[in-house]
Protein backbone atom coordinates (compact mmCIF):
# COMPACT_ATOMS: atom_id res chain seq x y z
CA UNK A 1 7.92 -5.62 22.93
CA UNK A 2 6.00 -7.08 19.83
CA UNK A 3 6.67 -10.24 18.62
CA UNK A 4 7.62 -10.39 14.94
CA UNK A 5 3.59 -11.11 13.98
CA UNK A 6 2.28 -8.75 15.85
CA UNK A 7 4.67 -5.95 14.55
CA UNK A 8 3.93 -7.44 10.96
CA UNK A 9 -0.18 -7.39 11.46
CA UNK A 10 0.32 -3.96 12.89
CA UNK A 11 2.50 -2.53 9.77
CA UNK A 12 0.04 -4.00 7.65
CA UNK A 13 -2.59 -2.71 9.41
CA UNK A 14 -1.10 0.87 9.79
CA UNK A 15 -0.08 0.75 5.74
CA UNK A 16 2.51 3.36 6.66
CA UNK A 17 6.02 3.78 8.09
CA UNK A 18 7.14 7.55 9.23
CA UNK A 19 11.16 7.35 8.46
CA UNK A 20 12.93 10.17 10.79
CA UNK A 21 16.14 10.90 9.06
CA UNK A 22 16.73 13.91 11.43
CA UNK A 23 19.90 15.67 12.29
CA UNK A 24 19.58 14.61 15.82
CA UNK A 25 17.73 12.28 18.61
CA UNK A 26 16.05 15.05 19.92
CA UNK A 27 14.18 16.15 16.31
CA UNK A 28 13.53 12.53 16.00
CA UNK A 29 11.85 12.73 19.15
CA UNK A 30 10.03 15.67 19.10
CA UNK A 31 8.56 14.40 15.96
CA UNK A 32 7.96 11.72 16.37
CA UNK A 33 5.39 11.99 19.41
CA UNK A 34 4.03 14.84 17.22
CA UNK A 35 2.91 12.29 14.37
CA UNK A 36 1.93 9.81 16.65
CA UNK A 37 -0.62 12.13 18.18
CA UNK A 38 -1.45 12.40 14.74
CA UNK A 39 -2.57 8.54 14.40
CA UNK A 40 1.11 7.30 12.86
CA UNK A 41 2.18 3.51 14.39
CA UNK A 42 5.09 2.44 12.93
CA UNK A 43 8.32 4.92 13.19
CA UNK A 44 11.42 3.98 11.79
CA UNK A 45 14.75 5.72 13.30
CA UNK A 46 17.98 5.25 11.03
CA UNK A 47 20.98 4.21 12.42
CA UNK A 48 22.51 7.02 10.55
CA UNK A 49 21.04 9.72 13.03
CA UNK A 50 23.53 10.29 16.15
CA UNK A 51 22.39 8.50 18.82
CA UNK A 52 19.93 6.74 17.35
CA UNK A 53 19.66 3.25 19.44
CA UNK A 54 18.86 5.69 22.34
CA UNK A 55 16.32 7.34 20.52
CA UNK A 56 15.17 3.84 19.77
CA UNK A 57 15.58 2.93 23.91
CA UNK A 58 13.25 5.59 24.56
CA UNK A 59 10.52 5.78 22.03
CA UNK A 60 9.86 1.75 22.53
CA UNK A 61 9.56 2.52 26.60
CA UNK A 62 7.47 5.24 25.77
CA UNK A 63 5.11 3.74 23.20
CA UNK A 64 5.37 0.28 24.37
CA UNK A 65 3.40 -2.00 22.43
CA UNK A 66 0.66 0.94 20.87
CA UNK A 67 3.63 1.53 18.74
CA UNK A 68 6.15 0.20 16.58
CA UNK A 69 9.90 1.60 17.23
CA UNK A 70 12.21 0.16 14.30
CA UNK A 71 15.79 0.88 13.38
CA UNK A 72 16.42 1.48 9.62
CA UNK A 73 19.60 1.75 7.63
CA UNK A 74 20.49 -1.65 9.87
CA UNK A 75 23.75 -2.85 7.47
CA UNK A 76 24.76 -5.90 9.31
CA UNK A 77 24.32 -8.72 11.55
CA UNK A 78 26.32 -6.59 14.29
CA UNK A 79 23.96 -3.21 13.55
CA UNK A 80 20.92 -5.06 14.07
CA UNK A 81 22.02 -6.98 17.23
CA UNK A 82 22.53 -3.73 18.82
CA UNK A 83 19.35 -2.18 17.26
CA UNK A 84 17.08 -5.27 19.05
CA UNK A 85 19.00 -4.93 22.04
CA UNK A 86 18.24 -1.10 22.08
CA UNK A 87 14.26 -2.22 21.52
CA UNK A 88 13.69 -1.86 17.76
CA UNK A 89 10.86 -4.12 17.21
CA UNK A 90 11.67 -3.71 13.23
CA UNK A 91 14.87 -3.45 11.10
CA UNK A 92 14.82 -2.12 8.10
CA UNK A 93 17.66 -2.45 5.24
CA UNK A 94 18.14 -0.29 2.61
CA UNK A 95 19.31 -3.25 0.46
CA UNK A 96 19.96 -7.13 0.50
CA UNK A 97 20.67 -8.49 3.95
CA UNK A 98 20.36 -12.22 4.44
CA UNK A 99 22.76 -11.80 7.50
CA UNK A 100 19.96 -8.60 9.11
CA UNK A 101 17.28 -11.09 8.26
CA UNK A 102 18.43 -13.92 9.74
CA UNK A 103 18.91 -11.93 12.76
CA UNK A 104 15.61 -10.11 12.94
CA UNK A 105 14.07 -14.40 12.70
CA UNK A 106 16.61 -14.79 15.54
CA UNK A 107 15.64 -11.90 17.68
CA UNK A 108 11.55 -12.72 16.68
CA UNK A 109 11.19 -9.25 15.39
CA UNK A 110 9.87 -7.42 11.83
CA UNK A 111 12.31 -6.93 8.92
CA UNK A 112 12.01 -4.76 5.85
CA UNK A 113 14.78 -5.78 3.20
CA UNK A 114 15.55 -3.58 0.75
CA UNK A 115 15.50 -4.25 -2.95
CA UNK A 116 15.58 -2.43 -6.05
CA UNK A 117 15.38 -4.64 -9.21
CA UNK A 118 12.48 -7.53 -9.42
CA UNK A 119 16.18 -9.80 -8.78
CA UNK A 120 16.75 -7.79 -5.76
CA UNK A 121 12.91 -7.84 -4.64
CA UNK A 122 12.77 -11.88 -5.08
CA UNK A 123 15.80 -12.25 -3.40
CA UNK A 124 14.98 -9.65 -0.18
CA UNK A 125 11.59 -12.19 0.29
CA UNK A 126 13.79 -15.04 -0.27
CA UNK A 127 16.08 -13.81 2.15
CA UNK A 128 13.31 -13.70 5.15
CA UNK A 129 11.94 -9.82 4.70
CA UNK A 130 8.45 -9.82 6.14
CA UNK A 131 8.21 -6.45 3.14
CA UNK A 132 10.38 -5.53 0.99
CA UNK A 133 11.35 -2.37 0.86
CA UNK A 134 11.63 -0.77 -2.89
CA UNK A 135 14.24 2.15 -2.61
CA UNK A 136 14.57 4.32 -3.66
CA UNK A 137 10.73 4.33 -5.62
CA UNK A 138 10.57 7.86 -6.95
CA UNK A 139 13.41 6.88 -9.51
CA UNK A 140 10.37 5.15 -11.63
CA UNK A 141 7.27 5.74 -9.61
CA UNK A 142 4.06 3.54 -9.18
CA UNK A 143 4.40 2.21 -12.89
CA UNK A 144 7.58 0.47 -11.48
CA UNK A 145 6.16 -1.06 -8.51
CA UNK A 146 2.66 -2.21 -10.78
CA UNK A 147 4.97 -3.48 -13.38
CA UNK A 148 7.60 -5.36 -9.96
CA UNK A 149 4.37 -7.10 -8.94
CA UNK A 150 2.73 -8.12 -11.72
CA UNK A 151 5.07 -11.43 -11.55
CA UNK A 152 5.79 -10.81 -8.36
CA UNK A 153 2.25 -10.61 -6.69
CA UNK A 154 2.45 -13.03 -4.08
CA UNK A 155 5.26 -10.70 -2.40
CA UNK A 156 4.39 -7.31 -0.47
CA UNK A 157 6.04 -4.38 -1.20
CA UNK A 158 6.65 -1.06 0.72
CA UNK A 159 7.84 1.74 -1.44
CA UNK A 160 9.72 4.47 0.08
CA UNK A 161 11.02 7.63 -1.16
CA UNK A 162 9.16 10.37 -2.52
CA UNK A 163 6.20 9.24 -1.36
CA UNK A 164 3.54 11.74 -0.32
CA UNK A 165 -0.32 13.04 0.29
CA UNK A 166 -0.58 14.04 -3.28
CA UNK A 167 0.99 10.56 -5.24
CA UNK A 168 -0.08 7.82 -1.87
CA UNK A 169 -3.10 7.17 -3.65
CA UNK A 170 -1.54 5.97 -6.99
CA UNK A 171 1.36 3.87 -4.67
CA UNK A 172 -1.60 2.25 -3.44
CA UNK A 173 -3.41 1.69 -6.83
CA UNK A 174 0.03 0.05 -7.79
CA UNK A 175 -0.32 -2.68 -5.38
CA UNK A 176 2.07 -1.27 -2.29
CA UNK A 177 1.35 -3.28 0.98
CA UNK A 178 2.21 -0.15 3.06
CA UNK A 179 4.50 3.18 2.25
CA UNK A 180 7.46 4.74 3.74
CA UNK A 181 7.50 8.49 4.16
CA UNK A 182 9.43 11.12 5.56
CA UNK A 183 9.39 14.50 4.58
CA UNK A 184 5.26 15.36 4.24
CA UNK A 185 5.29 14.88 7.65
CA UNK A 186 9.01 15.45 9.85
CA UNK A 187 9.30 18.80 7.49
CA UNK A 188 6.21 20.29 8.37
CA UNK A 189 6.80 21.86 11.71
CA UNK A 190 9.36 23.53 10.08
CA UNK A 191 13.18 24.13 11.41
CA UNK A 192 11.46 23.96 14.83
CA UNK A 193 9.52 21.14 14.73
CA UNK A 194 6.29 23.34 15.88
CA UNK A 195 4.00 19.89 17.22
CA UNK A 196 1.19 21.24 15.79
CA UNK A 197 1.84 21.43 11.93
CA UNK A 198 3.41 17.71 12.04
CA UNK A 199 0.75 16.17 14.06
CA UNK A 200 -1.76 17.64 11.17
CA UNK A 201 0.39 16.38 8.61
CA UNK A 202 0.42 12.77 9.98
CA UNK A 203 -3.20 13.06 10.02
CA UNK A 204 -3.52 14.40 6.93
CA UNK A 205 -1.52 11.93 5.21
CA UNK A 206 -3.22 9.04 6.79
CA UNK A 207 -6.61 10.16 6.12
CA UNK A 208 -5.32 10.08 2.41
CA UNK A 209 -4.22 6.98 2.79
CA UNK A 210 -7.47 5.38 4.41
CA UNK A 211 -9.58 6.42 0.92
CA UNK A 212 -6.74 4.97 -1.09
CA UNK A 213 -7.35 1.87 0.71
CA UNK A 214 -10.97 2.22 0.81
CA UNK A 215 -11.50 1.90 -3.10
């Protein structure tokens, strides 16, 4: 399992987090070892998907450590307990959780607390968040996050919602650490999750992500 630093390097180093907000563990599954073929490294599995901590169980055996398995939508000190005991190596909040944080320092893995306001965002990185997660960012877009940071600099960011091949370039531009995305990618195999499609997406969206970087 990775230890909080290594999961943190590797998010950093991926600069992207696939969320699968399926309708079951087995879509989650079946796309997710679709977009890793495609090069994706982090995967985030809410809590909010049935039978998500086994989903969680068996990506992280699967993967191991060439992967990061996290558990998002993590509410409370009990939710993320059971998440890290499942084998999330990352918990991710969709608001702010001293109590998840505190546990994820406990349990030595990666935590993403979630934050809206620049309050909310000072507070999450206060609070222990290795990121903070701004949610839901298409509300304001990458003006939003530029304007968060430009006080706020010293604190990385990972907006997530709406996020896509077309706008990842300008989320970058705005000073995002990393990105959370879903739907460019566990959408495009369609309501069969074809492999194919979503492992091009991934790939796709990555490569678009890599120039973004690169400037």
């Amino acid at each position: 399992m990775h230890t909080k630093k290594a999961a943190v390097d590797l998010i950093h180093d991926a600069g992207a987090v696939l969320i699968l907000r399926m309708e079951s563990a087995g879509a989650a599954e079946t796309v997710a070892r679709a977009a890793v073929e495609g090069g994706i490294r982090v995967l985030e599995i809410p809590l909010t998907v049935p039978d998500a901590l086994g989903a969680i169980s068996r990506l992280s055996k699967e993967f191991g450590d060439d992967v990061l398995v996290g558990a998002g939508t993590v509410l409370d000190e009990e939710a993320a307990r059971r998440s890290v005991d499942s084998g999330a190596g990352l918990l991710v909040t969709p608001h702010v959780a001293p109590d998840v944080m505190a546990a994820a320092r406990e349990a030595d893995v990666a935590a993403l607390g979630g934050a809206f306001t620049p309050s909310e965002v000072l507070a999450s990185a206060r609070s222990g968040a290795d990121l903070v997660k701004l949610f839901p960012a298409e509300v304001h877009g990458p003006a939003y996050l530029s304007s968060i940071l430009a006080p706020l600099a010293h604190i990385p960011v990972c907006p997530t919602g709406g996020v896509s091949p077309d706008n990842v370039g300008q989320w970058v531009a705005a000073g995002a650490s990393a990105v959370g995305m879903a739907s460019a990618i566990t959408k495009a195999g369609g309501p069969d999750y074809e492999p194919a499609p979503i492992t091009l997406a991934a790939a796709r969206f990555l490569a678009r992500l890599d120039e973004a970087r690169a400037v």
